[in-house]
C-alpha atoms as a PDB file:
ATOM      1  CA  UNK A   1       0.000   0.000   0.000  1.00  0.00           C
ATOM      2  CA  UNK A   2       1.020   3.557  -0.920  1.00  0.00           C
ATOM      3  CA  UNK A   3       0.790   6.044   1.800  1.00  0.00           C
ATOM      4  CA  UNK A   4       2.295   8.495  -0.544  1.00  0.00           C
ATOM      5  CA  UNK A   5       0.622   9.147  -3.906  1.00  0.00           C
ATOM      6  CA  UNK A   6       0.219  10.727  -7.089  1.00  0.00           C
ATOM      7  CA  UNK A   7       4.433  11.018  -6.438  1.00  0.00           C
ATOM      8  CA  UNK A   8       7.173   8.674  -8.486  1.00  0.00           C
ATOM      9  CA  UNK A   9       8.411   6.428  -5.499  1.00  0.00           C
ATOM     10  CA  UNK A  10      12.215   5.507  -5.398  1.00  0.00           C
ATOM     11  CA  UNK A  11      12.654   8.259  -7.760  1.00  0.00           C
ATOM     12  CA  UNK A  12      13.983  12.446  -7.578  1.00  0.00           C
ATOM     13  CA  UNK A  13      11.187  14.062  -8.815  1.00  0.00           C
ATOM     14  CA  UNK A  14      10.818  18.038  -8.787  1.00  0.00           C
ATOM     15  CA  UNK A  15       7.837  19.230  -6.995  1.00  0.00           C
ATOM     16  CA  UNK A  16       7.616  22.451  -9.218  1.00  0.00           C
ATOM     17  CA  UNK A  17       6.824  19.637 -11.847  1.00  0.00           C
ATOM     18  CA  UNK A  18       3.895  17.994 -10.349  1.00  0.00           C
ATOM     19  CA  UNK A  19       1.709  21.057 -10.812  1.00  0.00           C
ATOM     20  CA  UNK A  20       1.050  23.585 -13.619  1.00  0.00           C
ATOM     21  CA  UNK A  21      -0.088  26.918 -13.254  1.00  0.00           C
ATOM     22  CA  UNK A  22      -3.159  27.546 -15.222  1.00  0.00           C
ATOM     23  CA  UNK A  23      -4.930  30.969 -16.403  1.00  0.00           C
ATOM     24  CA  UNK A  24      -7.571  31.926 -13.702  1.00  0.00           C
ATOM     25  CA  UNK A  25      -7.112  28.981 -11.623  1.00  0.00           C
ATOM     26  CA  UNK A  26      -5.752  26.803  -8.201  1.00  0.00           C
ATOM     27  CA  UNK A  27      -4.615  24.055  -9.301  1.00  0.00           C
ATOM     28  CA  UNK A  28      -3.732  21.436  -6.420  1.00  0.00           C
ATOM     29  CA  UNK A  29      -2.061  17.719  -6.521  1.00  0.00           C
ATOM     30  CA  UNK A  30      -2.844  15.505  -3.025  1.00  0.00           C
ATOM     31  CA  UNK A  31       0.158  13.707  -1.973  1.00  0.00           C
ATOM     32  CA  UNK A  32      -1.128  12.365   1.463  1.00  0.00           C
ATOM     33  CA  UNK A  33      -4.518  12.180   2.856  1.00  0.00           C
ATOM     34  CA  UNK A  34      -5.559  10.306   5.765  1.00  0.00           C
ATOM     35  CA  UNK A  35      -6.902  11.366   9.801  1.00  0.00           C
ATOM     36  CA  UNK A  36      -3.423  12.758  10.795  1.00  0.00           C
ATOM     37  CA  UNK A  37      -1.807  14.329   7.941  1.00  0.00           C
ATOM     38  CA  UNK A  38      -2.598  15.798   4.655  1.00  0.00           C
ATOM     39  CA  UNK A  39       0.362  16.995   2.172  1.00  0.00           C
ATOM     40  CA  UNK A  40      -0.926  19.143  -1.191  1.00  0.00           C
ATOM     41  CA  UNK A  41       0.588  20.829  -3.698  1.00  0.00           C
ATOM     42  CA  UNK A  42      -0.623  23.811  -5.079  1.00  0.00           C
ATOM     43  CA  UNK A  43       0.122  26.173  -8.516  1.00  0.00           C
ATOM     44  CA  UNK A  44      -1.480  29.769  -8.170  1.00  0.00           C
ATOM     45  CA  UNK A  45      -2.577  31.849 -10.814  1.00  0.00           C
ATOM     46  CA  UNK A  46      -1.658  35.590 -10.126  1.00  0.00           C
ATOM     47  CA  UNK A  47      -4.434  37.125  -8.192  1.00  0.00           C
ATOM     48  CA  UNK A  48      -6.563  33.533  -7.338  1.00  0.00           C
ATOM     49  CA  UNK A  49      -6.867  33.119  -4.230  1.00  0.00           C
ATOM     50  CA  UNK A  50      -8.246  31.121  -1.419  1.00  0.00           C
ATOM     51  CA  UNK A  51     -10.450  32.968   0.659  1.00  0.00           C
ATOM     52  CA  UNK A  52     -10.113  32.922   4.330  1.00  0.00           C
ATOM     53  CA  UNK A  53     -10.540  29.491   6.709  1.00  0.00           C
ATOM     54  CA  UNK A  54      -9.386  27.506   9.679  1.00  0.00           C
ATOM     55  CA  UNK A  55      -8.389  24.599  10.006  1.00  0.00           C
ATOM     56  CA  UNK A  56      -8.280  21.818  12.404  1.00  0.00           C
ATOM     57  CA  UNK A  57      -4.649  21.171  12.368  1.00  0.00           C
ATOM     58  CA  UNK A  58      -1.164  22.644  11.871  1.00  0.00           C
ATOM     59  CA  UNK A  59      -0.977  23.838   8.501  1.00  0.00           C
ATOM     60  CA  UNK A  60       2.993  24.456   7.249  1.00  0.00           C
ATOM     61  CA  UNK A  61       3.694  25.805   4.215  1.00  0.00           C
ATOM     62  CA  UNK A  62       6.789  26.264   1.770  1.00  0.00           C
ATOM     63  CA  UNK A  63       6.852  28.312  -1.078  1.00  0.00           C
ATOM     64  CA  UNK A  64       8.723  26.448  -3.744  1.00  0.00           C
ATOM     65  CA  UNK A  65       8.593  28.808  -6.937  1.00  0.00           C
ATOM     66  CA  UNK A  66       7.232  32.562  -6.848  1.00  0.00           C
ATOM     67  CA  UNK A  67       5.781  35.105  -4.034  1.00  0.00           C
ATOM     68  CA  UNK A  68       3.036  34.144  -2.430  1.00  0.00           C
ATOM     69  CA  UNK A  69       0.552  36.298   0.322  1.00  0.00           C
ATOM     70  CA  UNK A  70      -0.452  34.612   3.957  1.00  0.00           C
ATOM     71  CA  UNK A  71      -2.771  36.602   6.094  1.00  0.00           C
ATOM     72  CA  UNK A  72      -3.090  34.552   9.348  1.00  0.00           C
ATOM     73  CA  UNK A  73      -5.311  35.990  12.085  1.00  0.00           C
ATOM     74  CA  UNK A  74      -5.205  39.579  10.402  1.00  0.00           C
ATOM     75  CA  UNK A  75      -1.268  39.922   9.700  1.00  0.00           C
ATOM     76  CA  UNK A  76       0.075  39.469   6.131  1.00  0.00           C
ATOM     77  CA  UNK A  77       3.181  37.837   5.453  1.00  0.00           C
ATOM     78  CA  UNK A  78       4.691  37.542   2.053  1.00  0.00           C
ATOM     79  CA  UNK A  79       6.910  34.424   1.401  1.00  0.00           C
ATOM     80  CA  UNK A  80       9.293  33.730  -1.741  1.00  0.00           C
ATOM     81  CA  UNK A  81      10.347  30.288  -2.811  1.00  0.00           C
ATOM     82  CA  UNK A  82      12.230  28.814  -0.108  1.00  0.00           C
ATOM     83  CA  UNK A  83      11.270  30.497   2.708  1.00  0.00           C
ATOM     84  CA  UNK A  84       8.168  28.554   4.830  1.00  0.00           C
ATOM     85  CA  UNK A  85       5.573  29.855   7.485  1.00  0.00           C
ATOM     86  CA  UNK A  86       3.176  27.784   9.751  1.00  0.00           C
ATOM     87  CA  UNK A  87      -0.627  28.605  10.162  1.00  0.00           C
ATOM     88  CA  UNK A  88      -1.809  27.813  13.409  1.00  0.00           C
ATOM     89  CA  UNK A  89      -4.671  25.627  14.083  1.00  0.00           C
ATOM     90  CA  UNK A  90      -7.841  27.434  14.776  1.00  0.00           C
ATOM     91  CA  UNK A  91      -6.513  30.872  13.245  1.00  0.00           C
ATOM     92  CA  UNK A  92      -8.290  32.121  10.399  1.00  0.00           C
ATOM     93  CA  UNK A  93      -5.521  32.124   7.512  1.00  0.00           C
ATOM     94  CA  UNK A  94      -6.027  33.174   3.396  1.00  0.00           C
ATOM     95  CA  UNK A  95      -3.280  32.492   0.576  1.00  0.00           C
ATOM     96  CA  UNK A  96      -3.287  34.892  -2.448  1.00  0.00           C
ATOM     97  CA  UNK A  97      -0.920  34.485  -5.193  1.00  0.00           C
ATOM     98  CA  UNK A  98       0.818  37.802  -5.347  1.00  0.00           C
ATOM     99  CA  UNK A  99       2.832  36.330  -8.962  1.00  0.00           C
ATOM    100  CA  UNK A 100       2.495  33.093 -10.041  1.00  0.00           C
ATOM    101  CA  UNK A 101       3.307  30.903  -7.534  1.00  0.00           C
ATOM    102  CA  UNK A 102       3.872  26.739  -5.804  1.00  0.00           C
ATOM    103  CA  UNK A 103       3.782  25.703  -2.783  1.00  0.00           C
ATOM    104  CA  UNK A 104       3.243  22.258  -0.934  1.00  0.00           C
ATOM    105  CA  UNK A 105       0.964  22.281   2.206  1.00  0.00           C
ATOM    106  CA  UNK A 106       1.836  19.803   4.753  1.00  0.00           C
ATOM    107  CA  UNK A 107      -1.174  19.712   7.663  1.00  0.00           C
ATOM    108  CA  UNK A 108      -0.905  18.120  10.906  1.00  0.00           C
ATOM    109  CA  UNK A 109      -4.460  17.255  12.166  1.00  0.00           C
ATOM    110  CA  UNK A 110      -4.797  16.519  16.221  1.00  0.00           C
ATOM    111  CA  UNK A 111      -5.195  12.717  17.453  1.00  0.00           C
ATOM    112  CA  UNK A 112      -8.306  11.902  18.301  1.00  0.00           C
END
């Protein structure tokens, strides 16, 4: 069983690869879904965005092409490829795509 999907096992892949940005949209790619953890990659068109939410668990993110906005709990941050933030659980958080941009989403849920 694969734990890890919709990923090349046993092989060096380039996340940036995995997703295409497309005119006017989000485009996202699951890697890992299940009750504790959920890992996503996402391509932004400039100006899409997701509008804001919570969410249940530990959300980290990592820029990995392009500038990308993070408004958690009122306070923007602005994050270029590389650099990584982490959206508390229960604080509302929104992700706009100041430029095209990637990123890969890795969320911790709570045992329960």
């Amino acid at each position: 069983m694969e734990y890890i999907k919709n990923i090349t096992h046993e092989s060096i892949v380039n996340l940036c690869d995995l997703v295409e940005i497309k005119e006017g949209q989000i485009v996202s790619r699951t890697l890992a879904q299940n009750g504790a953890v959920s890992i996503t990659l996402f391509a932004f068109y400039k100006g899409e965005e997701i509008s804001t939410h919570k969410s249940e668990g530990d959300a980290m993110v990592t820029v990995i092409e392009g500038t990308g906005k993070f408004t958690i709990d009122g306070k923007e941050y602005i994050l270029n490829q590389g650099e990584t933030i982490v959206m508390p659980a229960g604080k509302p958080h929104a992700v706009y795509g100041v430029e095209n941009f990637k990123m890969l989403l890795t969320v911790v849920f709570p045992i329960k």
